[in-house]
C-alpha atoms as a PDB file:
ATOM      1  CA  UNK A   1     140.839  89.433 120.334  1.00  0.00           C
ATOM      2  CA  UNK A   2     139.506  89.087 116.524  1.00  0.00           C
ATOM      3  CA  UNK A   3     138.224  85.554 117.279  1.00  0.00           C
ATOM      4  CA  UNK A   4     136.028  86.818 120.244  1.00  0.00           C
ATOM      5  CA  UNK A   5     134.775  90.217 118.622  1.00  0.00           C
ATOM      6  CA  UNK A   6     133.838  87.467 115.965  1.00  0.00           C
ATOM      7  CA  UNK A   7     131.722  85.049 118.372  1.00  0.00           C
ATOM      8  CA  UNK A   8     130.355  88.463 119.730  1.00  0.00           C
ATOM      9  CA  UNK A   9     128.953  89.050 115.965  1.00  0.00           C
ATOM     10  CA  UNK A  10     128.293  85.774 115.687  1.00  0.00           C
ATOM     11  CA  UNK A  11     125.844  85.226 118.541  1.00  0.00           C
ATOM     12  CA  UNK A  12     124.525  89.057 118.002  1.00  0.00           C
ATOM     13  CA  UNK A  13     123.359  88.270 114.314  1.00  0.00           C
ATOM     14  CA  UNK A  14     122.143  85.119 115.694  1.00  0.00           C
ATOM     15  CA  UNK A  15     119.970  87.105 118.236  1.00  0.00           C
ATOM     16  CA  UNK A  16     118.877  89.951 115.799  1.00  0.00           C
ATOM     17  CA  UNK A  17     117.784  87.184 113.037  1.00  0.00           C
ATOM     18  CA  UNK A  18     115.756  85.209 116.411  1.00  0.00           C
ATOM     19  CA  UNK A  19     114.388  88.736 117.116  1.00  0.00           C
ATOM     20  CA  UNK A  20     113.292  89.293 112.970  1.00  0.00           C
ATOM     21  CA  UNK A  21     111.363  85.856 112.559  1.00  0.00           C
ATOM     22  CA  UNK A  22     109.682  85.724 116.348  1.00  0.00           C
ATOM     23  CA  UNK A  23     108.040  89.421 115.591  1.00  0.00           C
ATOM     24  CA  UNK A  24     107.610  88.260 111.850  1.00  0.00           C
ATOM     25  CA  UNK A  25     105.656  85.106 113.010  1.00  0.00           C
ATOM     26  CA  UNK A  26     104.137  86.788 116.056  1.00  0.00           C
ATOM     27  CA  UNK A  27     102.524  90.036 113.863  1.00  0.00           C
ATOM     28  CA  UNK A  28     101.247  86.873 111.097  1.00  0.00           C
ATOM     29  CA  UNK A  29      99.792  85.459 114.341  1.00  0.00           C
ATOM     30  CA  UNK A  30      98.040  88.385 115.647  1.00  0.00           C
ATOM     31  CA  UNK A  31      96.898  89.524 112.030  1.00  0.00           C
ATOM     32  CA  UNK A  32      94.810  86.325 111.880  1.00  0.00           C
ATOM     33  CA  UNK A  33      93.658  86.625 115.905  1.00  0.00           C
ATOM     34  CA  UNK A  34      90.369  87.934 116.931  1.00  0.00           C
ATOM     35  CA  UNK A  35      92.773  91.319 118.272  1.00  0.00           C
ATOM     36  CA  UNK A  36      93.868  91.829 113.888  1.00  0.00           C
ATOM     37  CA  UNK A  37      92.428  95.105 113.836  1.00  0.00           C
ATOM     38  CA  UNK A  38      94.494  96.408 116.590  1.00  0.00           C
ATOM     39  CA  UNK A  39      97.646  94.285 115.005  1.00  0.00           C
ATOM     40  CA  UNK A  40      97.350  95.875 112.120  1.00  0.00           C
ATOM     41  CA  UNK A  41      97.695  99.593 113.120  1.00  0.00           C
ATOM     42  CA  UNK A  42     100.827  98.029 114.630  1.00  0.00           C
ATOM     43  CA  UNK A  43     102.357  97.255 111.193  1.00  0.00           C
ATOM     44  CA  UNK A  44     105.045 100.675 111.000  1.00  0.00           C
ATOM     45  CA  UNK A  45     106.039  99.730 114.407  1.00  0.00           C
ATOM     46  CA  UNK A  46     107.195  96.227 112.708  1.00  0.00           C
ATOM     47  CA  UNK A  47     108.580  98.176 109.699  1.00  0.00           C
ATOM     48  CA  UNK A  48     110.464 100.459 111.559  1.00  0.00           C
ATOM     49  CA  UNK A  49     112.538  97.794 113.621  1.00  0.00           C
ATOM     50  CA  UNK A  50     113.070  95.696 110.591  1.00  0.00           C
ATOM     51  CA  UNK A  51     114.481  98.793 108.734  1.00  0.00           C
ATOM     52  CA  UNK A  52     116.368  99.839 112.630  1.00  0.00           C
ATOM     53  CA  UNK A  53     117.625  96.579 112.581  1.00  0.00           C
ATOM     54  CA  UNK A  54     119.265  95.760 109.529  1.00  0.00           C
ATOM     55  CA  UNK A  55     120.844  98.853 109.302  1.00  0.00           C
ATOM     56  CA  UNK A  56     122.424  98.704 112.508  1.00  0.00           C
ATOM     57  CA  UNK A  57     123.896  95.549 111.594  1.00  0.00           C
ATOM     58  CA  UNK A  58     125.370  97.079 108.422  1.00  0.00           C
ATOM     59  CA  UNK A  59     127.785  98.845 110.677  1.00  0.00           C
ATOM     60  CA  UNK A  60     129.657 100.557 108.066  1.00  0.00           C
ATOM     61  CA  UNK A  61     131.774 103.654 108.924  1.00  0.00           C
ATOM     62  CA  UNK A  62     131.667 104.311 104.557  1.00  0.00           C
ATOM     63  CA  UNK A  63     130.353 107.703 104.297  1.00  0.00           C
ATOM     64  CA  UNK A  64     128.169 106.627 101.603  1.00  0.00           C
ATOM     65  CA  UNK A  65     125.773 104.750 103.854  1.00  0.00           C
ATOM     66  CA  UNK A  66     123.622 107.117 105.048  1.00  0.00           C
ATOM     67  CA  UNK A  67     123.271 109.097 101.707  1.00  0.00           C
ATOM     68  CA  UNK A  68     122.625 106.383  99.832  1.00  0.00           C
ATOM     69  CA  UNK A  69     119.999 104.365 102.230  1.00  0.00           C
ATOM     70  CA  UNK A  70     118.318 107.825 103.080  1.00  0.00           C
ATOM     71  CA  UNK A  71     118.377 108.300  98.733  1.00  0.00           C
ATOM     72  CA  UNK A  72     116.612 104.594  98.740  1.00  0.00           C
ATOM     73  CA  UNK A  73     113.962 105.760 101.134  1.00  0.00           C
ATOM     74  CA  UNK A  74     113.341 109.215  99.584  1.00  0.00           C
ATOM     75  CA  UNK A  75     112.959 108.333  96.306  1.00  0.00           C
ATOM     76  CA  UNK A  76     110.857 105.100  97.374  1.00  0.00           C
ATOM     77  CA  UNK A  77     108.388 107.768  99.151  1.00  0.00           C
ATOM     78  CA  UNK A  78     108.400 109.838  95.989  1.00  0.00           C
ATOM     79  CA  UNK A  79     107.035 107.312  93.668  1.00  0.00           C
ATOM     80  CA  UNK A  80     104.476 106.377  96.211  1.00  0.00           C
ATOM     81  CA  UNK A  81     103.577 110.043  96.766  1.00  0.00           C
ATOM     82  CA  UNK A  82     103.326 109.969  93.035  1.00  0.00           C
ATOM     83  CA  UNK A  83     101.308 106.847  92.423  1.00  0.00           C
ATOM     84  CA  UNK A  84      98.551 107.963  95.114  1.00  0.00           C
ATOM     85  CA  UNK A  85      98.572 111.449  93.567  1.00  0.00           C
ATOM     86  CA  UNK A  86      98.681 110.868  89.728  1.00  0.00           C
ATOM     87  CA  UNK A  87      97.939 107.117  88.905  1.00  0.00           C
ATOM     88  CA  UNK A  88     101.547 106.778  87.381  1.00  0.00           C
ATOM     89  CA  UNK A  89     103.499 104.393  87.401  1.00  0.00           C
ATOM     90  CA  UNK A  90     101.439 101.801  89.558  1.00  0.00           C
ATOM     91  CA  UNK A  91      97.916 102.614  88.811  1.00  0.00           C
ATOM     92  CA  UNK A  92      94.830 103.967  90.908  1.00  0.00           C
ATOM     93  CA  UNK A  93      95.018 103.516  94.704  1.00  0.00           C
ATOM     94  CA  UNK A  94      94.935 105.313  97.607  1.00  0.00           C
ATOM     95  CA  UNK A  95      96.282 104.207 101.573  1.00  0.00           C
ATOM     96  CA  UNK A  96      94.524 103.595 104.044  1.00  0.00           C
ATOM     97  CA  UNK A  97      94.765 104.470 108.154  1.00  0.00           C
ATOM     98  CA  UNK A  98      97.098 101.400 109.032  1.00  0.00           C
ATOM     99  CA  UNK A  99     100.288 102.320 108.155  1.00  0.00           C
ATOM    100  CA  UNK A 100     100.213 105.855 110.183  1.00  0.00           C
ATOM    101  CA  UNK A 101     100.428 109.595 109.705  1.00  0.00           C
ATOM    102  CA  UNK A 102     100.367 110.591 105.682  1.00  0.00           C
ATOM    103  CA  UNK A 103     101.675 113.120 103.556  1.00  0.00           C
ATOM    104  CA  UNK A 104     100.256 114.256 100.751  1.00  0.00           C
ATOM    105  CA  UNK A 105      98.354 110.720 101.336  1.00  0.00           C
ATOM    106  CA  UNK A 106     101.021 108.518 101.693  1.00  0.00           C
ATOM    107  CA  UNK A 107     102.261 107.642 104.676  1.00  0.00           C
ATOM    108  CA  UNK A 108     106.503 108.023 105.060  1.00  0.00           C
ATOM    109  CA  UNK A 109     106.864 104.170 106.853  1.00  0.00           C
ATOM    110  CA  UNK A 110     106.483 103.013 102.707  1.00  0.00           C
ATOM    111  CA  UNK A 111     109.618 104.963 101.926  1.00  0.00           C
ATOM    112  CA  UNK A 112     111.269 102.389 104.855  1.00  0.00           C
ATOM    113  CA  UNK A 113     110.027  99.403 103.598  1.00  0.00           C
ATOM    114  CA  UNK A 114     111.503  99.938  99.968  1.00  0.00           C
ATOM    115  CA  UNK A 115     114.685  99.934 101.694  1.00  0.00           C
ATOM    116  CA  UNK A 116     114.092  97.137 103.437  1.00  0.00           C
ATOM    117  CA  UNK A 117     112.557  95.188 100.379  1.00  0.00           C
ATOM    118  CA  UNK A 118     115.940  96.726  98.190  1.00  0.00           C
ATOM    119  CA  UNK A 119     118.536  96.055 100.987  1.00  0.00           C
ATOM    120  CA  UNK A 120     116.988  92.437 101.797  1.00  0.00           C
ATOM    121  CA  UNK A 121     116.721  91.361  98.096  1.00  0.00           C
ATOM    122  CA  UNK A 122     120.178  93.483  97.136  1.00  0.00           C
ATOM    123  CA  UNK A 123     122.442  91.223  99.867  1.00  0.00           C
ATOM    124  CA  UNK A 124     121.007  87.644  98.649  1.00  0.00           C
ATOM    125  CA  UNK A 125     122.151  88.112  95.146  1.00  0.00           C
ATOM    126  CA  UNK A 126     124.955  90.574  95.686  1.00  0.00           C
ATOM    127  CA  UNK A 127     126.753  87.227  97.662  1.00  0.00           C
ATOM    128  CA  UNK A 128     126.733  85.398  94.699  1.00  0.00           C
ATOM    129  CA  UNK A 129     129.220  87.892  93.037  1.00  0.00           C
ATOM    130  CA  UNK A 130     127.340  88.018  90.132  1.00  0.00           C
ATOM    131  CA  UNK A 131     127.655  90.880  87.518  1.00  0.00           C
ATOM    132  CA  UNK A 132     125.909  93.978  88.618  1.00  0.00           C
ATOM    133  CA  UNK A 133     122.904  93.874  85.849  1.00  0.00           C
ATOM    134  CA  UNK A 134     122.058  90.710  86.562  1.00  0.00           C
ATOM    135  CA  UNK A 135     121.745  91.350  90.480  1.00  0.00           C
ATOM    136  CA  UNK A 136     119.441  94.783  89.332  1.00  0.00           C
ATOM    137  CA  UNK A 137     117.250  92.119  87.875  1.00  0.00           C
ATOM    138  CA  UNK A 138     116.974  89.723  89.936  1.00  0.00           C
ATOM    139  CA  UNK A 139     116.839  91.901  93.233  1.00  0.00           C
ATOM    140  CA  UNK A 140     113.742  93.744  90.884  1.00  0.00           C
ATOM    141  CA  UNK A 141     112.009  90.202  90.214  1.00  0.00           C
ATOM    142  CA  UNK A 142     112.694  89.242  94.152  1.00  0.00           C
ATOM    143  CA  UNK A 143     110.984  92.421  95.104  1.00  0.00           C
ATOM    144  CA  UNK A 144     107.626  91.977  92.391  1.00  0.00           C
ATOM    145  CA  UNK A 145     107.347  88.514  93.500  1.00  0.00           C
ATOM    146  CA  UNK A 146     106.983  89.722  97.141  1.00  0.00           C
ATOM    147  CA  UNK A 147     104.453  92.353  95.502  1.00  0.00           C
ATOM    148  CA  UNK A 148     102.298  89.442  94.735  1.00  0.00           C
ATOM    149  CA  UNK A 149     101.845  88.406  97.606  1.00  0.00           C
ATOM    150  CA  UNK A 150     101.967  91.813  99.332  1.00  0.00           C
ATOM    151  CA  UNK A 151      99.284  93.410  97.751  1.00  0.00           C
ATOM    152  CA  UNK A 152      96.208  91.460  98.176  1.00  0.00           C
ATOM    153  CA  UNK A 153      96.966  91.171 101.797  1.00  0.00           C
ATOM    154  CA  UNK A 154      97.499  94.519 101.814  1.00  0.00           C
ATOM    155  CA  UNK A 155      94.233  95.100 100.428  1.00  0.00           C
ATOM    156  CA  UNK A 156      92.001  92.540 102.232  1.00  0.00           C
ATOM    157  CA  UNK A 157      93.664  94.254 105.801  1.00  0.00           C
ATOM    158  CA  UNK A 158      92.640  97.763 104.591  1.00  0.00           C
ATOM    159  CA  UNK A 159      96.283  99.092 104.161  1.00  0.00           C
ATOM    160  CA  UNK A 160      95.558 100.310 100.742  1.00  0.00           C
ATOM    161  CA  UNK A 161      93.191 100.167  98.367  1.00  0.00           C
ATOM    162  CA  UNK A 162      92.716  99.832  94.153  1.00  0.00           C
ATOM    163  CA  UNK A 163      90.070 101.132  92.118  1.00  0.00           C
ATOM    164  CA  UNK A 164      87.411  99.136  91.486  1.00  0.00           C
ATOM    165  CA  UNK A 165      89.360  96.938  94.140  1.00  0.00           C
ATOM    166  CA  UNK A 166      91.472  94.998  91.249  1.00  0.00           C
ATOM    167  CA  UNK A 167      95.238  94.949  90.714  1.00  0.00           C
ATOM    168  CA  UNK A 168      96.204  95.939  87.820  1.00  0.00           C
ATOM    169  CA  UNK A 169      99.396  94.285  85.826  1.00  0.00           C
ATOM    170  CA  UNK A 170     100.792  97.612  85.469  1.00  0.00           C
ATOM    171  CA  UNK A 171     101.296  98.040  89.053  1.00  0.00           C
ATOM    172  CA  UNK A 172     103.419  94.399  88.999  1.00  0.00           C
ATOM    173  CA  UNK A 173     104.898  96.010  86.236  1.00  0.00           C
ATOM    174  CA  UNK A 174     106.237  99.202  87.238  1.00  0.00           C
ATOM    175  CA  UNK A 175     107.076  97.696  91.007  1.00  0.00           C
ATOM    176  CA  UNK A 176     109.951  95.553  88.277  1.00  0.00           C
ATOM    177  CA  UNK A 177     111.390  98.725  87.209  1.00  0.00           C
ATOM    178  CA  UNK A 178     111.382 100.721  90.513  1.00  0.00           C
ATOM    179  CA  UNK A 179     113.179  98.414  91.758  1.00  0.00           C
ATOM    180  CA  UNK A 180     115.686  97.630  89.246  1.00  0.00           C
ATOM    181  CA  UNK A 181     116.861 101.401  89.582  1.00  0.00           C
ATOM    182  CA  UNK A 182     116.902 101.852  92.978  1.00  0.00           C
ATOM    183  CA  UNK A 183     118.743  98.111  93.014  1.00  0.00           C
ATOM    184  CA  UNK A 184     121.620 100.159  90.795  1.00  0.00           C
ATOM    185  CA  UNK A 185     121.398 103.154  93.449  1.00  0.00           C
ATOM    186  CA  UNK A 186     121.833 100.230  96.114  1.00  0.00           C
ATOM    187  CA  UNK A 187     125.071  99.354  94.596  1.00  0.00           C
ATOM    188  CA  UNK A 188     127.252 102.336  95.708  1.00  0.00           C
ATOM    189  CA  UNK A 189     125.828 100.918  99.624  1.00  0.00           C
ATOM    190  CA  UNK A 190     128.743  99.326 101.414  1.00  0.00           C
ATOM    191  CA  UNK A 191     127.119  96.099 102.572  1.00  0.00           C
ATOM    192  CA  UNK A 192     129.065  93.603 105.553  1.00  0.00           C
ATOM    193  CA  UNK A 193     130.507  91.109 104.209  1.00  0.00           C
ATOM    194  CA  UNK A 194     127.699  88.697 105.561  1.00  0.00           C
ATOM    195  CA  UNK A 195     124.092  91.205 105.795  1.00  0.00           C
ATOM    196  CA  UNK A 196     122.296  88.339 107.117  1.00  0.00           C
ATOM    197  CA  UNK A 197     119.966  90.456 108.898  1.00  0.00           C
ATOM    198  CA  UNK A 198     119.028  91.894 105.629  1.00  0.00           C
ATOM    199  CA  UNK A 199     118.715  88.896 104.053  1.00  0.00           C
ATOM    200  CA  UNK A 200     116.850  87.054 106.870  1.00  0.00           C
ATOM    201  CA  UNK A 201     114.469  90.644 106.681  1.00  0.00           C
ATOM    202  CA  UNK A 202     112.918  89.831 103.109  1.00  0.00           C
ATOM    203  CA  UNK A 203     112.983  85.861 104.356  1.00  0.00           C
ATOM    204  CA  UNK A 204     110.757  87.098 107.146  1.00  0.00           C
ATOM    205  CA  UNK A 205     108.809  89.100 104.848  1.00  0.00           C
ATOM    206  CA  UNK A 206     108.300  86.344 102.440  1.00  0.00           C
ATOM    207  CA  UNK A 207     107.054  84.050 105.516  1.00  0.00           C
ATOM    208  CA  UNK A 208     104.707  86.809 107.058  1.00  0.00           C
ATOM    209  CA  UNK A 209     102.943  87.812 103.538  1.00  0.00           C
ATOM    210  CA  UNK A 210     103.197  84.222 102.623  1.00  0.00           C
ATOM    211  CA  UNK A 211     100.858  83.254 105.626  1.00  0.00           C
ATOM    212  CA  UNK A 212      99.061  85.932 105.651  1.00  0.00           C
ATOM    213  CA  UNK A 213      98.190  85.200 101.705  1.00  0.00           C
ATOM    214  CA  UNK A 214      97.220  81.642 102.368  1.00  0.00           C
ATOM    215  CA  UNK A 215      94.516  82.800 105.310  1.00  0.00           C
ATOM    216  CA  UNK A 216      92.290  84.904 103.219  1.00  0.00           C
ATOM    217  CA  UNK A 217      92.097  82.664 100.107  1.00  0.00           C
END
């Protein structure tokens, strides 16, 4: 009976990590198509199954999982709501239209995709059974690297914009220590013992950005 409910997982984290890179490669597609504009306002609709998806997969009965992830998301909101209000920690900027309702100007899909960027970059280095520190660190330097190529894309497709339209350091900066702490929050989540959907999620995210990147320079 274990061996089949096994192959069951098996094939069903096959299919979920199919379903993650064909709507990953399909929304890079349609950003660069003649039809972006209308691809773009599609963007929370690819959030939110990325996020529904990998945290369906997590299928943990621990009753810290749904504190914790909701935590993740809340406080990833906050320091956006903070940012666009105050100009601290990641400098001027403001959102745009694309990524849906806002508020107090930010829209609530960016509280999702911190989890998704955390819980992605979290399960590659928490397999390696390395000591918890080092994980914070390099799940934070995972999640700034994606930053860099996040953010002009980001900006070039109208999803936010800086002032004066540059990026300041301090943004790269403070996206490092975000996500160090809410990597140590992350910790008390009780991953599977294989996330793969997770970790497939920032792969996918790293291949979208990535192409998306190379098309406008």
């Amino acid at each position: 009976m274990r061996k089949i409910e096994s192959l069951e997982q098996f094939k069903s984290k096959k299919a979920g990590i199919a379903i993650l890179l064909v709507l990953h490669l399909l929304g890079a597609a349609g950003y660069v198509s003649p039809l972006s504009a209308w691809f773009v306002y599609l963007t929370p609709i690819l959030i939110f199954i990325t996020g529904g998806m990998i945290w369906l997969d997590s299928k943990s009965n621990n009753k810290l999982g749904w504190p914790v992830a909701i935590t993740i998301i809340l406080l990833g909101y906050g320091v956006e709501i903070l940012g666009v209000n105050t100009g601290f920690p990641f400098g001027e900027y403001t959102f745009g239209e694309m990524l849906g309702w806002k508020f107090f100007h930010t829209p609530p899909i960016i509280g999702l995709q911190w989890m998704i960027l955390i819980w992605g970059s979290y399960s590659i280095f928490k397999m390696s059974k390395l000591h918890p520190v080092i994980t914070w660190l390099l799940t934070a330097a995972l999640v700034t690297l994606l930053y860099m190529l996040i953010e002009p894309v980001a900006v070039y497709f109208d999803l936010w914009a800086w002032e004066g339209n540059h990026i300041p350091v301090q943004n790269y900066v403070s996206r490092f220590v975000v996500a160090f702490f809410l990597a140590a929050i992350f910790q008390k989540y009780p991953l599977v013992a294989k996330p793969r959907l997770g970790q497939m999620a920032i792969i996918c995210q790293f291949l979208f950005y990535g192409i998306l990147y190379l098309s406008i320079r």
